[in-house]
PDB file of N, CA and C in Angstrom:
ATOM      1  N   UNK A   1     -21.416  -4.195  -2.543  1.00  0.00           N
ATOM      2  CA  UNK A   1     -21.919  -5.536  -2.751  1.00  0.00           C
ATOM      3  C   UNK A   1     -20.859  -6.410  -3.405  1.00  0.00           C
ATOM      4  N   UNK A   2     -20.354  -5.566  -4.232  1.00  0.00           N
ATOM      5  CA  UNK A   2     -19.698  -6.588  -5.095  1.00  0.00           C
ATOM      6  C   UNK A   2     -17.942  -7.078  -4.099  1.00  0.00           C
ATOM      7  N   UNK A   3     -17.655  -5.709  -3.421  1.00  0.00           N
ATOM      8  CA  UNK A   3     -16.512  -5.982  -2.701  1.00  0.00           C
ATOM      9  C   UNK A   3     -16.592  -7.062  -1.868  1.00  0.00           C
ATOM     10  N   UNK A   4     -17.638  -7.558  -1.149  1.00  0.00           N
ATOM     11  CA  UNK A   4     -18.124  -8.585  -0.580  1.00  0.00           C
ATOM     12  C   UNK A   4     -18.371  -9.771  -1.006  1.00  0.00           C
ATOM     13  N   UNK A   5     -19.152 -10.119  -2.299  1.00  0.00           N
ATOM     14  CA  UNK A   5     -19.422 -11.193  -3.255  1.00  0.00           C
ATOM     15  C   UNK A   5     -20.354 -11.264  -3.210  1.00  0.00           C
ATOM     16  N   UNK A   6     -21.200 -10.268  -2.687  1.00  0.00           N
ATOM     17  CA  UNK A   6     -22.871 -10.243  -2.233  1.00  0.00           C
ATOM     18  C   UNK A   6     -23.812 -10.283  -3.530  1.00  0.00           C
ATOM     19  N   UNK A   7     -25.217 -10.765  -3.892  1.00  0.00           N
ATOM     20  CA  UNK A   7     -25.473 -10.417  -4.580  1.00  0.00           C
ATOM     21  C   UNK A   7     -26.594  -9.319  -4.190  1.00  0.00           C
ATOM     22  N   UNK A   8     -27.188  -8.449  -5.306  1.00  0.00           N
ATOM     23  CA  UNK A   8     -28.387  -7.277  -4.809  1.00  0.00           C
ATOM     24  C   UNK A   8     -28.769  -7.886  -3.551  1.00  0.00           C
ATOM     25  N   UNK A   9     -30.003  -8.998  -4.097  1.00  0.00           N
ATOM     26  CA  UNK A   9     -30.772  -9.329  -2.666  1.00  0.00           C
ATOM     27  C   UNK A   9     -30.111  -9.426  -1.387  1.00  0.00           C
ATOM     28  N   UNK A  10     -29.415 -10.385  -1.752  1.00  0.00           N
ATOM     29  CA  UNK A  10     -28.502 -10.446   0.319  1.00  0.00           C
ATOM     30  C   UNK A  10     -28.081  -9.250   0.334  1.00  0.00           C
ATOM     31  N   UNK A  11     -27.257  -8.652  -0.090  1.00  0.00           N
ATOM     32  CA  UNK A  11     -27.153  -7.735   0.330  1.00  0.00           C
ATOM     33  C   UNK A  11     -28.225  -6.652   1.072  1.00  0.00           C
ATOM     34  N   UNK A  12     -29.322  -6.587   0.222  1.00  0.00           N
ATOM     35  CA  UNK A  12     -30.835  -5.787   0.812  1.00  0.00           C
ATOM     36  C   UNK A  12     -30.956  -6.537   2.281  1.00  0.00           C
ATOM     37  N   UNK A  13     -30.996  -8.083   1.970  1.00  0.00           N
ATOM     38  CA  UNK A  13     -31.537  -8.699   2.904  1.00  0.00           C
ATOM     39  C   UNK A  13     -30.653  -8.032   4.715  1.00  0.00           C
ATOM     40  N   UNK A  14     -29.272  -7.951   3.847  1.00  0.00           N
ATOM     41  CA  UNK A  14     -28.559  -8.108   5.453  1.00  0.00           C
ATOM     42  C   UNK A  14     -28.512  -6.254   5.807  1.00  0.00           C
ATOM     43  N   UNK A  15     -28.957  -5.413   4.685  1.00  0.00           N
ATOM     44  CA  UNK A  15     -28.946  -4.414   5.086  1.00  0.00           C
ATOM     45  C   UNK A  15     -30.114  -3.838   6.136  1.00  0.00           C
ATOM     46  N   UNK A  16     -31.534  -4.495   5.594  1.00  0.00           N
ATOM     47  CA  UNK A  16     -32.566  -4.757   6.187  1.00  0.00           C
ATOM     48  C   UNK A  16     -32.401  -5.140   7.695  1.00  0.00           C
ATOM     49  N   UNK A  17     -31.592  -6.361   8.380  1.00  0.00           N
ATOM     50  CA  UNK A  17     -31.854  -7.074   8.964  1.00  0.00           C
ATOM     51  C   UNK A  17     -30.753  -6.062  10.236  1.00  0.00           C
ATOM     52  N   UNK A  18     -29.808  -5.078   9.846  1.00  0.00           N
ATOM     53  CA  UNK A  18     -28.797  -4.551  10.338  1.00  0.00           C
ATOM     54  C   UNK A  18     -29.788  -3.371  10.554  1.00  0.00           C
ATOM     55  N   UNK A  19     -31.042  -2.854   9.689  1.00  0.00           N
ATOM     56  CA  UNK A  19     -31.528  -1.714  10.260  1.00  0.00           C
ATOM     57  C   UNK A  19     -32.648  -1.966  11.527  1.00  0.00           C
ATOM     58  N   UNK A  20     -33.338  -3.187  11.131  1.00  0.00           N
ATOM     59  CA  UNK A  20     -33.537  -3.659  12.425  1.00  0.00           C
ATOM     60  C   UNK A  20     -33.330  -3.634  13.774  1.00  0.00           C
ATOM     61  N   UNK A  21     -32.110  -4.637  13.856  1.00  0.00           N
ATOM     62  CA  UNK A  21     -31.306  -4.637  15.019  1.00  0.00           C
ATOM     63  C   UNK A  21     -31.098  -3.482  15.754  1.00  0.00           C
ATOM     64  N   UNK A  22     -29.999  -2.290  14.737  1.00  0.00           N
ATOM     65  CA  UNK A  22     -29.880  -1.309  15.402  1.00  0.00           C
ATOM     66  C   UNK A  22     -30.839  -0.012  15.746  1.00  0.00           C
ATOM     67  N   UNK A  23     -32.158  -0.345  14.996  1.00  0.00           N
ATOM     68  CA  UNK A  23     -33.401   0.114  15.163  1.00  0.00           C
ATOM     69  C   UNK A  23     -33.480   1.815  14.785  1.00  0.00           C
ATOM     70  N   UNK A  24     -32.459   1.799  13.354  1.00  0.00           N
ATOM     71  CA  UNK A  24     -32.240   3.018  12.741  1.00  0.00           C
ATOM     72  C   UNK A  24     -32.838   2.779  10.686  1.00  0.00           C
ATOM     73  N   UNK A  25     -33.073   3.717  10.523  1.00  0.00           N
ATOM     74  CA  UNK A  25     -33.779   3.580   8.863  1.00  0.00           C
ATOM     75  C   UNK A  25     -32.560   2.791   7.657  1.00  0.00           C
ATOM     76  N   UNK A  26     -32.587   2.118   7.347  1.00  0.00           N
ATOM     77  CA  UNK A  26     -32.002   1.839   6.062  1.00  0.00           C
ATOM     78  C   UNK A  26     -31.611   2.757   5.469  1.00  0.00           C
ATOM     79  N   UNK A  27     -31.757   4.199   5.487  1.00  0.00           N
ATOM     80  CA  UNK A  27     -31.056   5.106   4.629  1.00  0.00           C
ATOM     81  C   UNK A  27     -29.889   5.267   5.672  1.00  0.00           C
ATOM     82  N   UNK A  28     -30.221   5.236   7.128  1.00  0.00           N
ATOM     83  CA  UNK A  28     -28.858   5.211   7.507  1.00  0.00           C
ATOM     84  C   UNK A  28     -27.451   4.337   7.882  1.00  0.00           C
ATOM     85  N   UNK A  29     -28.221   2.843   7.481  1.00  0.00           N
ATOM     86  CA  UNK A  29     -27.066   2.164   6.971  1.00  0.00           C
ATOM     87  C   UNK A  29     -26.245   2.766   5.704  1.00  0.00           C
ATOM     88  N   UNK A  30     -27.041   2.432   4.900  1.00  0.00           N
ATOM     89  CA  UNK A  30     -27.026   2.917   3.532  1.00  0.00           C
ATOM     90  C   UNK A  30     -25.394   3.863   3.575  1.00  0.00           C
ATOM     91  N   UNK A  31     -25.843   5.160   4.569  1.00  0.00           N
ATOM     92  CA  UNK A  31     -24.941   5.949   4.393  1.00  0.00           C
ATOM     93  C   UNK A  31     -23.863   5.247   4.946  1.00  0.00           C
ATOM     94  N   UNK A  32     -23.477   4.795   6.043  1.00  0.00           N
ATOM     95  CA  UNK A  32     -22.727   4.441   6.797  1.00  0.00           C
ATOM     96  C   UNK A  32     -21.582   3.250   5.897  1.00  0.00           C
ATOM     97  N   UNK A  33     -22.339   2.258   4.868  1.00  0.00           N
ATOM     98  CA  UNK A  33     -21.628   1.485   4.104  1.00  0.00           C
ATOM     99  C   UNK A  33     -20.984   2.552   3.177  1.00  0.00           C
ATOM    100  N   UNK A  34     -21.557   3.381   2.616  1.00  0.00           N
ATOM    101  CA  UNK A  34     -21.047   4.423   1.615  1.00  0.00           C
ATOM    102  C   UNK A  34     -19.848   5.033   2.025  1.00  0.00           C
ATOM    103  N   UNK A  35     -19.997   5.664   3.408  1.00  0.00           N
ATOM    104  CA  UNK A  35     -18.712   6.110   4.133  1.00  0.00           C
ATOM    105  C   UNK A  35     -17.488   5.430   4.235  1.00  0.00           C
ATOM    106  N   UNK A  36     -18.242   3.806   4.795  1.00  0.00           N
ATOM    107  CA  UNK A  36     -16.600   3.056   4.924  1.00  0.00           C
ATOM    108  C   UNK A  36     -16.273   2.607   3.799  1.00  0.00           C
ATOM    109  N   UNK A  37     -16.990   2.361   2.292  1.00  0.00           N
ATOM    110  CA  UNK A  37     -16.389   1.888   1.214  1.00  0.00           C
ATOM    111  C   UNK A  37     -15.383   3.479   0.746  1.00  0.00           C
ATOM    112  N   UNK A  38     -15.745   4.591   0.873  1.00  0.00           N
ATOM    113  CA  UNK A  38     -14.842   5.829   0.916  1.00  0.00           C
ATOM    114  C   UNK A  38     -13.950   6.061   1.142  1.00  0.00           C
ATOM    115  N   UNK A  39     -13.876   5.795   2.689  1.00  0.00           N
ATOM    116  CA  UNK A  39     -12.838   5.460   3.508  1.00  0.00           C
ATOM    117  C   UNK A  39     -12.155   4.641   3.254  1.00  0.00           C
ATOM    118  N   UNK A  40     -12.347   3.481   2.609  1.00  0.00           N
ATOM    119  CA  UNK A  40     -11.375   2.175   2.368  1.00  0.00           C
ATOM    120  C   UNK A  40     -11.128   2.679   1.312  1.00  0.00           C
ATOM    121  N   UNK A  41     -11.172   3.586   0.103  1.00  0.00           N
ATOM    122  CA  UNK A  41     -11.233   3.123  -1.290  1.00  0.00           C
ATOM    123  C   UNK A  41      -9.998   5.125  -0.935  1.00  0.00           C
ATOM    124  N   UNK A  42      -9.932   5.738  -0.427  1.00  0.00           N
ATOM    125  CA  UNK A  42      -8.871   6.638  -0.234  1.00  0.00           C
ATOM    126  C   UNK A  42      -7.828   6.369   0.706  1.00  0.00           C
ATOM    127  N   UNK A  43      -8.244   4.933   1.390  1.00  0.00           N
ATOM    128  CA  UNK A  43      -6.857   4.560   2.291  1.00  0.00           C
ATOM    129  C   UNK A  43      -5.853   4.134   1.528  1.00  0.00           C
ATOM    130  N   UNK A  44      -6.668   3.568   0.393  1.00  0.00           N
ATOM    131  CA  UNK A  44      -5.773   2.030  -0.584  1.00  0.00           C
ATOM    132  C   UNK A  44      -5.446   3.135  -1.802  1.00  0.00           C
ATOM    133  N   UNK A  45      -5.796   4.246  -2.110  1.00  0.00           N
ATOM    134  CA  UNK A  45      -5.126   5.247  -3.273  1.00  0.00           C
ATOM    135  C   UNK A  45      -4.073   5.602  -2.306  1.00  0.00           C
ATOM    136  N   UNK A  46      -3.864   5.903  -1.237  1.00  0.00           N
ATOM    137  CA  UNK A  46      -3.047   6.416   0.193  1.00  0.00           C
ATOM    138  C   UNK A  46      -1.306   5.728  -0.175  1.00  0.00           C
ATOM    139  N   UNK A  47      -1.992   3.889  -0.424  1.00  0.00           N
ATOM    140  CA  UNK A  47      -0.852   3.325  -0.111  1.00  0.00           C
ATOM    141  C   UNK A  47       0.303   3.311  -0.874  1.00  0.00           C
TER     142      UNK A  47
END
């Protein structure tokens, strides 16, 4: 959230609106943001 400038709510809001669309549970966004903040956050210790 915060890497973004998001606050809680939008953030819920657009996580919500992304589980929708792709017509999968919010826990599996959930994971999926978790992964790429991971991924970004051992690329940039990398550099």
């Amino acid at each position: 959230m915060k890497a973004k400038g998001l606050g809680e709510e939008e953030a819920y809001k657009i996580m919500r609106k992304m589980s929708m669309d792709m017509s999968i549970p919010m826990e599996v966004i959930a994971e999926m943001i978790l992964q790429e903040y991971i991924t970004a956050k051992k690329s940039a210790n990398n550099d």
